[in-house]
N, C-alpha and C. Protein backbone atom coordinates (compact mmCIF):
# COMPACT_ATOMS: atom_id res chain seq x y z
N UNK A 1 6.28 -10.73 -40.94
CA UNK A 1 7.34 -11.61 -40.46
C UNK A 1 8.02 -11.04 -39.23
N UNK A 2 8.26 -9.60 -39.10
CA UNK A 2 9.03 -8.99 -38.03
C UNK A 2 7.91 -8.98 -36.39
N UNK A 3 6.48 -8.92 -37.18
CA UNK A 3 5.84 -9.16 -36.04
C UNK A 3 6.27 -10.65 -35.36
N UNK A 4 6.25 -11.83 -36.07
CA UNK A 4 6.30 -12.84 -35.28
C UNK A 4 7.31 -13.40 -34.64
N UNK A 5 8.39 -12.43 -35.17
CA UNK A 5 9.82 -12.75 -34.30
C UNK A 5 9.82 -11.83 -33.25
N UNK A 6 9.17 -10.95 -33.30
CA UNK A 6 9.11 -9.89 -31.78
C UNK A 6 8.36 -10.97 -30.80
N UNK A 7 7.49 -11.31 -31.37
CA UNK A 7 6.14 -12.65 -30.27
C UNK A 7 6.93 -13.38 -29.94
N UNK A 8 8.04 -13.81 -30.60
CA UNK A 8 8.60 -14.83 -30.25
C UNK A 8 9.86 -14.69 -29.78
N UNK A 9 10.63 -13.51 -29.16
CA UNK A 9 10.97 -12.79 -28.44
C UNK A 9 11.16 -12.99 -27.33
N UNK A 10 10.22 -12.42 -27.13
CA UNK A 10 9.57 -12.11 -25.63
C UNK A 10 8.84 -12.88 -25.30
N UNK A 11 8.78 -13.21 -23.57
CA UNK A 11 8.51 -14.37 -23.09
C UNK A 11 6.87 -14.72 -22.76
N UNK A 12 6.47 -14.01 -23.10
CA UNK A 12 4.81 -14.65 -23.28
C UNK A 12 4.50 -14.64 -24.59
N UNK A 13 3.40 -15.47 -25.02
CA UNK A 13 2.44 -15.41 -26.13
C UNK A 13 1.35 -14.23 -26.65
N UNK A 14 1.00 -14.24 -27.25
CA UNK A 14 -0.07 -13.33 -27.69
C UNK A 14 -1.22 -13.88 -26.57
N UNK A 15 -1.63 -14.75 -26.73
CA UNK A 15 -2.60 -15.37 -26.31
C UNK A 15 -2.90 -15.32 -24.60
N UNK A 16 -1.01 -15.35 -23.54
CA UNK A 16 -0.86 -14.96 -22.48
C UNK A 16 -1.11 -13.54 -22.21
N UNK A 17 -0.61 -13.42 -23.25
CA UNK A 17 -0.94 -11.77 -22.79
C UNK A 17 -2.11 -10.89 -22.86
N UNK A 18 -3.14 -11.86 -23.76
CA UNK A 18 -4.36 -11.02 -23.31
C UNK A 18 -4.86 -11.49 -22.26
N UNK A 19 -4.63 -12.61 -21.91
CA UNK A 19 -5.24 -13.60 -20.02
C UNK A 19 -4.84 -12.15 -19.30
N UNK A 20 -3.45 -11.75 -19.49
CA UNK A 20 -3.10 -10.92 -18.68
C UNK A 20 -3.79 -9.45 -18.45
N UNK A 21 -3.71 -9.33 -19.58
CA UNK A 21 -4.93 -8.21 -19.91
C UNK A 21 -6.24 -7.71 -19.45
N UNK A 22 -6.87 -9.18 -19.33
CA UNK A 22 -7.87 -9.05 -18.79
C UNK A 22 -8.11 -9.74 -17.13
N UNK A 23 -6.99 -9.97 -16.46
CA UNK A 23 -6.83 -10.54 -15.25
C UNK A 23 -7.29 -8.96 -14.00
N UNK A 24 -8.21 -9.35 -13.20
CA UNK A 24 -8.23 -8.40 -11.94
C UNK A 24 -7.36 -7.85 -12.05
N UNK A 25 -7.09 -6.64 -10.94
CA UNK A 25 -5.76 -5.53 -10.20
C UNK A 25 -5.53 -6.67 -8.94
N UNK A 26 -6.29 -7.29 -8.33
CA UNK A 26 -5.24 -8.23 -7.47
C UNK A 26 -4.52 -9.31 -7.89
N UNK A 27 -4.94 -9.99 -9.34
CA UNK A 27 -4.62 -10.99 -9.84
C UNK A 27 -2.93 -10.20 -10.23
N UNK A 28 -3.25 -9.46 -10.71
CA UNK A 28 -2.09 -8.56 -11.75
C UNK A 28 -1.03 -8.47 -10.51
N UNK A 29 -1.47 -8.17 -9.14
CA UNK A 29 -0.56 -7.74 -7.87
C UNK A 29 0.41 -8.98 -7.44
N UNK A 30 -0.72 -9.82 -7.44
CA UNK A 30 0.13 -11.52 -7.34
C UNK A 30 1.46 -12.15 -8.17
N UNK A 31 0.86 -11.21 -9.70
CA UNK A 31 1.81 -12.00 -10.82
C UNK A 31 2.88 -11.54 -10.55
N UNK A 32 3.03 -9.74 -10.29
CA UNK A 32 3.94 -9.05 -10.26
C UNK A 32 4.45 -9.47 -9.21
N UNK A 33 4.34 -9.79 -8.01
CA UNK A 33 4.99 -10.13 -6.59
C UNK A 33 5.64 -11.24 -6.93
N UNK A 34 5.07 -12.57 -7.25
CA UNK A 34 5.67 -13.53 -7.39
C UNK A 34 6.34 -13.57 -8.65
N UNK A 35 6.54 -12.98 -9.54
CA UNK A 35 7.71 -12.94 -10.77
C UNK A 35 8.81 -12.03 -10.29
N UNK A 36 8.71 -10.72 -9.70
CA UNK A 36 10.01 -10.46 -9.04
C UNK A 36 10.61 -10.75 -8.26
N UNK A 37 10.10 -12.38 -7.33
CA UNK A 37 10.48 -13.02 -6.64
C UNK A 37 11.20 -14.00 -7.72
N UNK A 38 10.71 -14.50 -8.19
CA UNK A 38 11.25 -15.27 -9.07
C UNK A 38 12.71 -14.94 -10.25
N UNK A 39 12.40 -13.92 -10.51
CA UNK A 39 13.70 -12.44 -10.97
C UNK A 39 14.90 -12.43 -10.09
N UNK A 40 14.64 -12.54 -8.55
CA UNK A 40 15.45 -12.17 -8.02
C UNK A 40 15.91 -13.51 -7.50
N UNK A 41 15.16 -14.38 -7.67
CA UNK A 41 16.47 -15.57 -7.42
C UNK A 41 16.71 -16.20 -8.55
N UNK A 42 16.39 -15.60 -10.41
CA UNK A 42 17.23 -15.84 -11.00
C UNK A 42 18.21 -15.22 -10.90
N UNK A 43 18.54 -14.21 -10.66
CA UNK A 43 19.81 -13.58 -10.74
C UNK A 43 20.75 -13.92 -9.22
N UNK A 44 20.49 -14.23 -8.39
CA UNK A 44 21.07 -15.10 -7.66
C UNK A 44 21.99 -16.23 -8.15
N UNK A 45 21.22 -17.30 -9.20
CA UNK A 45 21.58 -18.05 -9.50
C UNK A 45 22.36 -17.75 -10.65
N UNK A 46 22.10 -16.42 -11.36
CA UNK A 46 23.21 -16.12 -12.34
C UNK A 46 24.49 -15.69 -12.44
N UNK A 47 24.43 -14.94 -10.98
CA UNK A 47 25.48 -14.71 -10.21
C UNK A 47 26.34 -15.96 -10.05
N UNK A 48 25.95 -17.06 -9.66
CA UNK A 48 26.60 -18.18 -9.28
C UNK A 48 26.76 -19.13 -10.41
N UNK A 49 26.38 -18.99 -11.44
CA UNK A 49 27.01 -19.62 -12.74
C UNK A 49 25.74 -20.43 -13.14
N UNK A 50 24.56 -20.92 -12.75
CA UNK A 50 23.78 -21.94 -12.71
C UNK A 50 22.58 -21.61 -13.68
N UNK A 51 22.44 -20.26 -14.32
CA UNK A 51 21.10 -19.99 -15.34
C UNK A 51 22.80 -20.03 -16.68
N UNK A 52 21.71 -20.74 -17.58
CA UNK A 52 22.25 -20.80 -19.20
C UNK A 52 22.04 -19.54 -19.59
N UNK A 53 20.34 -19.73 -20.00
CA UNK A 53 20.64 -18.86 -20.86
C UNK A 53 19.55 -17.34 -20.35
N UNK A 54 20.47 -16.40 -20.40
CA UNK A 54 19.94 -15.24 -19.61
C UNK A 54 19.07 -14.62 -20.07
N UNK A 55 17.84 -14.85 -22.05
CA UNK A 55 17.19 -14.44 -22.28
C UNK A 55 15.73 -14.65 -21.33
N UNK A 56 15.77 -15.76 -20.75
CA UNK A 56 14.65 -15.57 -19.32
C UNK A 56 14.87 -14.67 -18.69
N UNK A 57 16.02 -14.05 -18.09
CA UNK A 57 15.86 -12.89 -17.31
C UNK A 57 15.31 -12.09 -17.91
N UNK A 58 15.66 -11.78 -19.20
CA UNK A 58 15.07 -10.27 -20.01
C UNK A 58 13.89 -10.34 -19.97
N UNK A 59 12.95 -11.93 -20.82
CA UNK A 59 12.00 -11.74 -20.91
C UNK A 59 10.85 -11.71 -19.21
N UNK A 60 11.32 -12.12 -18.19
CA UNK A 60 10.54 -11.79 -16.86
C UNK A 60 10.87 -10.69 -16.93
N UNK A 61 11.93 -9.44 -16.85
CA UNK A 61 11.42 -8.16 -16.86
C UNK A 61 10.66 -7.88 -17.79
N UNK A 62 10.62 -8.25 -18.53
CA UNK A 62 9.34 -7.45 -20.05
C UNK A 62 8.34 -7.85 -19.17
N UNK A 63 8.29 -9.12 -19.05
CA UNK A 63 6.75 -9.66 -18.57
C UNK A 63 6.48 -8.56 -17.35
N UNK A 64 7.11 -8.90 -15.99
CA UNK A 64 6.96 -7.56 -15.16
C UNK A 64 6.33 -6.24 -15.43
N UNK A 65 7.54 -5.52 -16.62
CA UNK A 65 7.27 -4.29 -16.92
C UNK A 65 5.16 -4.16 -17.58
N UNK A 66 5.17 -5.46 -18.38
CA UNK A 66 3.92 -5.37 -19.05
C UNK A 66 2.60 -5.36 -18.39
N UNK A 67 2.84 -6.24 -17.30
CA UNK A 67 1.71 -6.67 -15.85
C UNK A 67 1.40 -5.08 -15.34
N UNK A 68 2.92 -4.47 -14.95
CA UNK A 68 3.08 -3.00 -14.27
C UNK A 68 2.12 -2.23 -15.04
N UNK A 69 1.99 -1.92 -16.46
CA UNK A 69 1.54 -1.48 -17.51
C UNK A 69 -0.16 -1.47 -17.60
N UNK A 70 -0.32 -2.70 -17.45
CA UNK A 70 -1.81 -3.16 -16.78
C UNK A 70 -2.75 -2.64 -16.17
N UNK A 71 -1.65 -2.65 -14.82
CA UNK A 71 -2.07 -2.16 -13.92
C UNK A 71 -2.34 -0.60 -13.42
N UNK A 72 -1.01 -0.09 -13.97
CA UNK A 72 -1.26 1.24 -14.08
C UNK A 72 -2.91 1.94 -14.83
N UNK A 73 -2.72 0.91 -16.05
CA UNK A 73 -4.35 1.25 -17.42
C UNK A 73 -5.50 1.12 -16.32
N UNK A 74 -5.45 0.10 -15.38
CA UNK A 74 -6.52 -0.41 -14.85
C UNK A 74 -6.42 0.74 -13.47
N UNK A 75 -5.49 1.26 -12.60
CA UNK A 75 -5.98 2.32 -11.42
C UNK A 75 -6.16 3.73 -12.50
N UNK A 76 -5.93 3.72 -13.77
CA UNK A 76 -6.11 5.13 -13.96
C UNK A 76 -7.61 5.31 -14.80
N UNK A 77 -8.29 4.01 -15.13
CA UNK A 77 -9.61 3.73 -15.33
C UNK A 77 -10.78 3.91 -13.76
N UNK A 78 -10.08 3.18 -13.03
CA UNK A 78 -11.41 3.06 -11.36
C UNK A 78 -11.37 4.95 -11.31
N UNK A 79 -10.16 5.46 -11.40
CA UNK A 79 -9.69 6.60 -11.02
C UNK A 79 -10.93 7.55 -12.04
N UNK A 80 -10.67 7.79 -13.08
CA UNK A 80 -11.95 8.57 -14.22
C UNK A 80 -13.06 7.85 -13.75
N UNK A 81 -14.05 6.70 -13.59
CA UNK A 81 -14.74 6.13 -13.43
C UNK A 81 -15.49 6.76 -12.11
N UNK A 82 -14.96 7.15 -11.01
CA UNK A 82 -15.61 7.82 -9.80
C UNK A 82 -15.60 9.01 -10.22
């Protein structure tokens, strides 16, 4: 039960998150660019009164942090691999 309230948590799915998982290092570069773009003009707008409810912010940093996570697994794989 505690697992499915953590899933449901945080702002992706199980199911997103293995897409993510298995997405390229440029795909992963894109997500991350354009979600901390997106981060940063939620909080723009939170600043100014206009986001409800601020568990989207949390969950785009998780999401962020998790992509970052990825990516790191994936340069420290090419990296052993040569």
């Amino acid at each position: 039960m505690r697992f499915v309230a953590i899933l449901v948590m945080c702002g992706m799915k199980r199911k997103e998150i293995l897409e993510l998982k298995t997405k390229p290092l440029a795909e992963l570069e894109k997500f991350v660019r354009d979600s901390k773009e997106k981060l940063r003009v939620m909080k723009f707008d939170l600043a100014a009164g206009k986001v409800k409810d601020v568990k989207d912010l949390r969950a785009l940093r998780k999401d962020i942090a998790r992509a970052l996570t990825f990516m790191k697994g994936k340069a420290d794989n090419v990296k052993t691999s040569e």
